[in-house]
N, C-alpha and C. Protein backbone atom coordinates (compact mmCIF):
# COMPACT_ATOMS: atom_id res chain seq x y z
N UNK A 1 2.96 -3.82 -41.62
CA UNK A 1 1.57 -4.07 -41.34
C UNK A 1 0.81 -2.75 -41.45
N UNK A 2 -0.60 -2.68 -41.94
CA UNK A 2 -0.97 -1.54 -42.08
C UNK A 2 -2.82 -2.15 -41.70
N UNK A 3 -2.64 -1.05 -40.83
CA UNK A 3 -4.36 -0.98 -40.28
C UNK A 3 -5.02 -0.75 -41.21
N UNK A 4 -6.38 -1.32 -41.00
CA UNK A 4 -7.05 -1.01 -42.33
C UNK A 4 -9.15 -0.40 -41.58
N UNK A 5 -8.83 -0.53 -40.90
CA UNK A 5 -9.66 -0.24 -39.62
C UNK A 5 -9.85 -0.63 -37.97
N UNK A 6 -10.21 -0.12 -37.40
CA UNK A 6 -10.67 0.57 -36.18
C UNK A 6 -11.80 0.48 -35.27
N UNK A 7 -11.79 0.03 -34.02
CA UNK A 7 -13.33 0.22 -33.60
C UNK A 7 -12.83 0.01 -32.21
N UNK A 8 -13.90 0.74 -30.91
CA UNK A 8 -13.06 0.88 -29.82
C UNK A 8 -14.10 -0.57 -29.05
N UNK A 9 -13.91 -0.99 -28.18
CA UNK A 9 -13.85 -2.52 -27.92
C UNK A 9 -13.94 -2.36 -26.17
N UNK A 10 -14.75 -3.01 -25.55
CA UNK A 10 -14.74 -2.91 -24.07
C UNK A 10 -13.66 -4.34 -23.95
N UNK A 11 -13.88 -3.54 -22.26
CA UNK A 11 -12.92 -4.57 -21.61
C UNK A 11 -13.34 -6.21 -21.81
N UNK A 12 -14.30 -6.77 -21.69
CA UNK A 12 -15.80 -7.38 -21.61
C UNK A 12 -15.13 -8.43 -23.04
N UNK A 13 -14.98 -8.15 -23.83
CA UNK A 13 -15.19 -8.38 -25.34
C UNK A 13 -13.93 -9.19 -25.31
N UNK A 14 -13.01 -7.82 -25.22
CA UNK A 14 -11.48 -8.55 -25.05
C UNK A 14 -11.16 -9.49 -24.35
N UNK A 15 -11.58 -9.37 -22.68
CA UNK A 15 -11.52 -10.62 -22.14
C UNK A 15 -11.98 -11.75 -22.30
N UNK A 16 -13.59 -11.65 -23.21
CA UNK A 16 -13.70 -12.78 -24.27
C UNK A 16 -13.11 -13.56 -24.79
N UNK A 17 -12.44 -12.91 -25.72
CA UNK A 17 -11.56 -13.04 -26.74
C UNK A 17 -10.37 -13.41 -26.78
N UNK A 18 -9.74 -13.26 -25.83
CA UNK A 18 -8.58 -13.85 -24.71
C UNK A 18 -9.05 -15.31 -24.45
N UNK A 19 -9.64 -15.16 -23.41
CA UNK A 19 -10.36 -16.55 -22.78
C UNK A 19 -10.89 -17.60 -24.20
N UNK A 20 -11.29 -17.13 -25.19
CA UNK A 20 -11.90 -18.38 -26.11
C UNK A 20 -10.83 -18.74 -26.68
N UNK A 21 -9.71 -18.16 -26.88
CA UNK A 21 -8.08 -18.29 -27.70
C UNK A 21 -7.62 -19.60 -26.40
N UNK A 22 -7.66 -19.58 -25.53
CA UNK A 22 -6.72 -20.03 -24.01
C UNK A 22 -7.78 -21.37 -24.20
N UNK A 23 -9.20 -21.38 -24.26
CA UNK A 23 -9.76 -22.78 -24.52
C UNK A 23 -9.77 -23.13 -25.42
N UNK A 24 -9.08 -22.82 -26.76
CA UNK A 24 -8.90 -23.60 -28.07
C UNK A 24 -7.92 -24.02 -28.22
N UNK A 25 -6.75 -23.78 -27.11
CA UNK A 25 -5.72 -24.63 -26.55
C UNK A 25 -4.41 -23.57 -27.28
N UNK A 26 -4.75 -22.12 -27.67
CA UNK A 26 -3.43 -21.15 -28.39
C UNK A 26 -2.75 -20.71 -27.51
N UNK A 27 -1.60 -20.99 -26.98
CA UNK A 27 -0.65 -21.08 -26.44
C UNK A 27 -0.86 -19.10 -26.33
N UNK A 28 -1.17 -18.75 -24.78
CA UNK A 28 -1.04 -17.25 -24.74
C UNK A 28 0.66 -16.91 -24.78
N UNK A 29 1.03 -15.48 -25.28
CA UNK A 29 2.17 -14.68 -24.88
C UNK A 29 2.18 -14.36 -23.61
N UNK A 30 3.12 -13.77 -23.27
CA UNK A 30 3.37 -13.26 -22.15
C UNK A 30 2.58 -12.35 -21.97
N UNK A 31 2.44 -11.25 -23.15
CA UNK A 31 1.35 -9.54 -22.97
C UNK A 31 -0.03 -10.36 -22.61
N UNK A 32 -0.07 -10.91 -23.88
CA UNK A 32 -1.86 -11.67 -23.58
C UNK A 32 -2.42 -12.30 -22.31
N UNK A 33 -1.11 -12.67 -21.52
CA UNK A 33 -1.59 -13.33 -20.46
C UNK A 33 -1.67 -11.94 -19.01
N UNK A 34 -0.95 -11.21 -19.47
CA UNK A 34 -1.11 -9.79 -18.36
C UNK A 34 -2.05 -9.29 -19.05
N UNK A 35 -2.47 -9.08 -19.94
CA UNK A 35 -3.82 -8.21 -20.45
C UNK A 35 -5.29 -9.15 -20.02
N UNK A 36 -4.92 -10.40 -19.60
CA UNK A 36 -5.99 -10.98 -19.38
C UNK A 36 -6.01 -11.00 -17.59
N UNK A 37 -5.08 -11.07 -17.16
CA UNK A 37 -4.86 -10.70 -15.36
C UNK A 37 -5.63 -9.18 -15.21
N UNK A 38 -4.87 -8.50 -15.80
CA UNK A 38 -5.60 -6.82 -15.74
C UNK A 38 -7.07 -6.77 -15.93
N UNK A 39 -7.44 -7.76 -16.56
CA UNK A 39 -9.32 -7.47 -16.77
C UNK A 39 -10.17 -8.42 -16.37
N UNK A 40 -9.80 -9.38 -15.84
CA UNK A 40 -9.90 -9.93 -14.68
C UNK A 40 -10.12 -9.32 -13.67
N UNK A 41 -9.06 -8.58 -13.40
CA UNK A 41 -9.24 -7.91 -12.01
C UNK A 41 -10.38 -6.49 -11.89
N UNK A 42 -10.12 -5.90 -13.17
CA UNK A 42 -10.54 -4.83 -13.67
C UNK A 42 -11.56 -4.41 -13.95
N UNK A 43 -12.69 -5.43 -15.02
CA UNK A 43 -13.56 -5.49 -15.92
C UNK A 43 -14.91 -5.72 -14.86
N UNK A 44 -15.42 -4.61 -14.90
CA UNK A 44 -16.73 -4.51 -14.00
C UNK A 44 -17.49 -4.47 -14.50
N UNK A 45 -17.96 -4.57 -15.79
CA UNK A 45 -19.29 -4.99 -16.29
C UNK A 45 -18.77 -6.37 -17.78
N UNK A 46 -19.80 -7.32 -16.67
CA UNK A 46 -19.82 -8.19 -18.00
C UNK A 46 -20.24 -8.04 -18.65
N UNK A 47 -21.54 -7.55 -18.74
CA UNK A 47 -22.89 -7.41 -19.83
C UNK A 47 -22.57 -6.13 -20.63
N UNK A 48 -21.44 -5.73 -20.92
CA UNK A 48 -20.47 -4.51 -21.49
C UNK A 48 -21.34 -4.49 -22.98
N UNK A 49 -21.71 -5.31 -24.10
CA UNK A 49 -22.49 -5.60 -24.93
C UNK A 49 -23.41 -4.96 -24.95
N UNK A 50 -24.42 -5.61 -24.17
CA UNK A 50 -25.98 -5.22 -23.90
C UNK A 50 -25.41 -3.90 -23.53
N UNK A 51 -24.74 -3.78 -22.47
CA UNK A 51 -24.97 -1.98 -22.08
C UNK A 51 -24.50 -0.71 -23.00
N UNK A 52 -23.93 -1.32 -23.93
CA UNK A 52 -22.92 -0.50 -25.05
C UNK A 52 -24.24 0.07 -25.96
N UNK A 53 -24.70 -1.09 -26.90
CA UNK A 53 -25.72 -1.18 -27.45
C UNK A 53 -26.97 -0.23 -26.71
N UNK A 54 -27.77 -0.67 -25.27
CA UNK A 54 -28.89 0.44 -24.83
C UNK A 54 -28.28 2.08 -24.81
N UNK A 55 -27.33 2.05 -24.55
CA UNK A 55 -26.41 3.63 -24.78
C UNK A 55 -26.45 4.26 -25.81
N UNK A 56 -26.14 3.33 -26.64
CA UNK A 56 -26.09 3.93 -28.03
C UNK A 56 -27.53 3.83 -28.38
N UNK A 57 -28.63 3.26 -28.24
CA UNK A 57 -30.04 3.90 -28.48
C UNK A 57 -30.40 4.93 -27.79
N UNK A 58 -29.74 5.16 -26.70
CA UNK A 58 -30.04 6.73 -25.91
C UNK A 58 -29.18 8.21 -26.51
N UNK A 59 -28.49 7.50 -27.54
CA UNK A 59 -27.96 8.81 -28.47
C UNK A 59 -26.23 8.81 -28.02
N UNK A 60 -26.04 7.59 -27.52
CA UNK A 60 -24.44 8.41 -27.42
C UNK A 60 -23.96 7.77 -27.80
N UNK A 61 -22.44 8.45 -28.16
CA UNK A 61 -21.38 7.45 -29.33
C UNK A 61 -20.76 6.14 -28.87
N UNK A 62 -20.06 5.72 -30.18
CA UNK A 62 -19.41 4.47 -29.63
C UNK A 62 -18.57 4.84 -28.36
N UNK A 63 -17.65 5.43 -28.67
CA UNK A 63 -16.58 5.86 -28.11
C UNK A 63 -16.96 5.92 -26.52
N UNK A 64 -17.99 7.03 -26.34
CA UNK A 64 -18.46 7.77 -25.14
C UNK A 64 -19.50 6.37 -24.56
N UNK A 65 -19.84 5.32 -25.15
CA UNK A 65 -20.32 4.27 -24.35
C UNK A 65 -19.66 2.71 -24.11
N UNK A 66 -18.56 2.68 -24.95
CA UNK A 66 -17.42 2.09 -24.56
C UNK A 66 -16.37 2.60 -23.43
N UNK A 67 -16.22 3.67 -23.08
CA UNK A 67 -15.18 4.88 -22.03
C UNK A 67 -16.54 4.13 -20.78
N UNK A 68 -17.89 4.32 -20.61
CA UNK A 68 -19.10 4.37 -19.46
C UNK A 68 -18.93 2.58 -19.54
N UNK A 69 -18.92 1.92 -20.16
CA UNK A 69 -18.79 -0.13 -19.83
C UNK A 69 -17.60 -0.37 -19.37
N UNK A 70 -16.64 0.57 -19.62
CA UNK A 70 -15.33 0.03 -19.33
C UNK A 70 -15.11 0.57 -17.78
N UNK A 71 -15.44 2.04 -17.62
CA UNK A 71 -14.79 2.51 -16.16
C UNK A 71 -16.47 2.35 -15.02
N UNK A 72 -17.79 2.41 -15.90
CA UNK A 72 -18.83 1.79 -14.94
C UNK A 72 -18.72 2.51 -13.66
N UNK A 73 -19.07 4.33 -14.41
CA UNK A 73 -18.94 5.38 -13.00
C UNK A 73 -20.62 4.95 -12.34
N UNK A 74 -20.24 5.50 -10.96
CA UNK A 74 -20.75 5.26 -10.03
C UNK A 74 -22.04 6.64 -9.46
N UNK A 75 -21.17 7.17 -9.86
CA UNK A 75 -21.74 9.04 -9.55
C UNK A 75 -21.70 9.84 -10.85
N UNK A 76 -22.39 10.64 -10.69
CA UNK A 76 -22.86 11.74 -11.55
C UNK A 76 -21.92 12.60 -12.45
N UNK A 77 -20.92 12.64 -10.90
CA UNK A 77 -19.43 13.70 -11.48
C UNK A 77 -18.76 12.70 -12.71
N UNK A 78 -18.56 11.34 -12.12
CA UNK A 78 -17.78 10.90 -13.21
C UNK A 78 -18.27 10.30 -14.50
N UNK A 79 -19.54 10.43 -14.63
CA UNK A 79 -20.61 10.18 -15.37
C UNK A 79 -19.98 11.21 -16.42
N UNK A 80 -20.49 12.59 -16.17
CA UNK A 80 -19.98 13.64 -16.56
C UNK A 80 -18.37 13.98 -17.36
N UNK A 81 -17.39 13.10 -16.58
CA UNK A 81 -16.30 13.55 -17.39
C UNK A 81 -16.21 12.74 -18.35
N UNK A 82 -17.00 11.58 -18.71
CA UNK A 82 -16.51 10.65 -19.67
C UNK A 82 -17.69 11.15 -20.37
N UNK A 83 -18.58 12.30 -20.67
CA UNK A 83 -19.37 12.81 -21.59
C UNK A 83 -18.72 13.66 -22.45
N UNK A 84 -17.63 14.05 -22.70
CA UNK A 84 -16.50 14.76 -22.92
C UNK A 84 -16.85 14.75 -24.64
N UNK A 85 -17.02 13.54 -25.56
CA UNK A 85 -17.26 13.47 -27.24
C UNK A 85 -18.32 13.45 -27.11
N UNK A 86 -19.45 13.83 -26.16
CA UNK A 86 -20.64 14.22 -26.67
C UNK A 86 -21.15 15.58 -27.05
N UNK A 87 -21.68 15.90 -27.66
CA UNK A 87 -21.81 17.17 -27.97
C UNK A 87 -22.96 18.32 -27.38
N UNK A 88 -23.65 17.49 -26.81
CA UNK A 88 -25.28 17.71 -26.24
C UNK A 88 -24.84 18.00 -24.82
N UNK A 89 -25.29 18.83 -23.40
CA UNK A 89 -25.69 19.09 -22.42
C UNK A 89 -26.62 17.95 -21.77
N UNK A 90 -26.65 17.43 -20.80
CA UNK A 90 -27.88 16.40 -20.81
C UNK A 90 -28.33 16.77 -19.24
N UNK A 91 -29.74 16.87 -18.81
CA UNK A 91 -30.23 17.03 -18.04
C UNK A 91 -30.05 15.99 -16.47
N UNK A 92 -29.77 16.63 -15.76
CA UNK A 92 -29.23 15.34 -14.54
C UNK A 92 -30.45 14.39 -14.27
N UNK A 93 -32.21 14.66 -15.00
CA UNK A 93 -32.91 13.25 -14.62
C UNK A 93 -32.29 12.38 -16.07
N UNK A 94 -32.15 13.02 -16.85
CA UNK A 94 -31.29 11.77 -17.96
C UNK A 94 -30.41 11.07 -17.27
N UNK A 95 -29.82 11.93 -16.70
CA UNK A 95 -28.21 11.20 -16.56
C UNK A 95 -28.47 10.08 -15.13
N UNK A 96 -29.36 10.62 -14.36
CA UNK A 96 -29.57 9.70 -13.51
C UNK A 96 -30.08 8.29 -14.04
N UNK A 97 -30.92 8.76 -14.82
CA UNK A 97 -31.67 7.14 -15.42
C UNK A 97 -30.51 6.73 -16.23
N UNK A 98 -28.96 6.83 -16.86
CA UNK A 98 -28.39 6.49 -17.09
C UNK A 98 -27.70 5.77 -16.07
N UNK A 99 -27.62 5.93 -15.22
CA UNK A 99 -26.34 5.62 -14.40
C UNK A 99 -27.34 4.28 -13.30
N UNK A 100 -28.80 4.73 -13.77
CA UNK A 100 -29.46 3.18 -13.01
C UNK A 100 -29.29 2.15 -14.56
N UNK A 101 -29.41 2.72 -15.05
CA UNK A 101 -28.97 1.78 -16.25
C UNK A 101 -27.64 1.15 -16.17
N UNK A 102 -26.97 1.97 -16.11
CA UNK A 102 -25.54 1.27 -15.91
C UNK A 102 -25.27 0.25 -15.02
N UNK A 103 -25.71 0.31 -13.63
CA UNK A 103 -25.86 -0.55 -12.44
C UNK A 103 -26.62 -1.56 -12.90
N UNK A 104 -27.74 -1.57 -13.87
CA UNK A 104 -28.25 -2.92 -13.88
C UNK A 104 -27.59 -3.71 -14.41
N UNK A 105 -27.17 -3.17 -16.07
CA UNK A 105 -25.97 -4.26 -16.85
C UNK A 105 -24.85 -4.43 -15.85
N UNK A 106 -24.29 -3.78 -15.38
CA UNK A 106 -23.04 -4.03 -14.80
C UNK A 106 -22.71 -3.98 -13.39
N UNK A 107 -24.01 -4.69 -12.61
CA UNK A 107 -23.61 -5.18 -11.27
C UNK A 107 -22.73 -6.12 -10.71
N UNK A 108 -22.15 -5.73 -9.71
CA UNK A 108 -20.60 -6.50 -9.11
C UNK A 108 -21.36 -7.42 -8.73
């Protein structure tokens, strides 16, 4: 088998994608059915989509706004370490209006 492309994918999507396989009646595996327990339990923003997408109009990469839908930091610090493939410095009133952003798509 040979990959032929790539793209990084929130939790959100996958658990989708899981779940519409399980109501079209496709008999899950064993992995599929623990990968779907794990994000279940896990997956703190549904609206992972919408919030991926407004991110990436605020200038940041796939990568670096798929890493922010999936772990849905809370604080500033950890805001910060998952800025890591960005290349830019960003001012803490940015980052704050990020992180109310984040809370809106992805309230518990």
């Amino acid at each position: 088998m040979k990959i032929v492309s790539s793209r990084n994918v929130a939790y959100a999507e996958i658990q989708k994608m899981i779940e519409e396989l399980a109501e079209r009646g496709v008999e899950l595996e064993s992995i599929e059915l623990r990968v779907l327990d794990y994000l279940r339990r896990f997956n703190k923003c549904r609206r992972a989509g919408e919030l991926i997408e407004e991110l990436g109009k605020r200038g940041f990469s796939e990568i670096t706004s798929v890493m922010i839908a999936n772990i849905v930091p809370k604080d500033l610090e950890t805001l910060k370490i998952l800025l890591n493939f960005e290349n830019e410095n960003y001012e803490e009133e940015f980052l704050n209006e990020v992180l109310k952003t984040i809370s809106e798509y992805c309230s518990e």
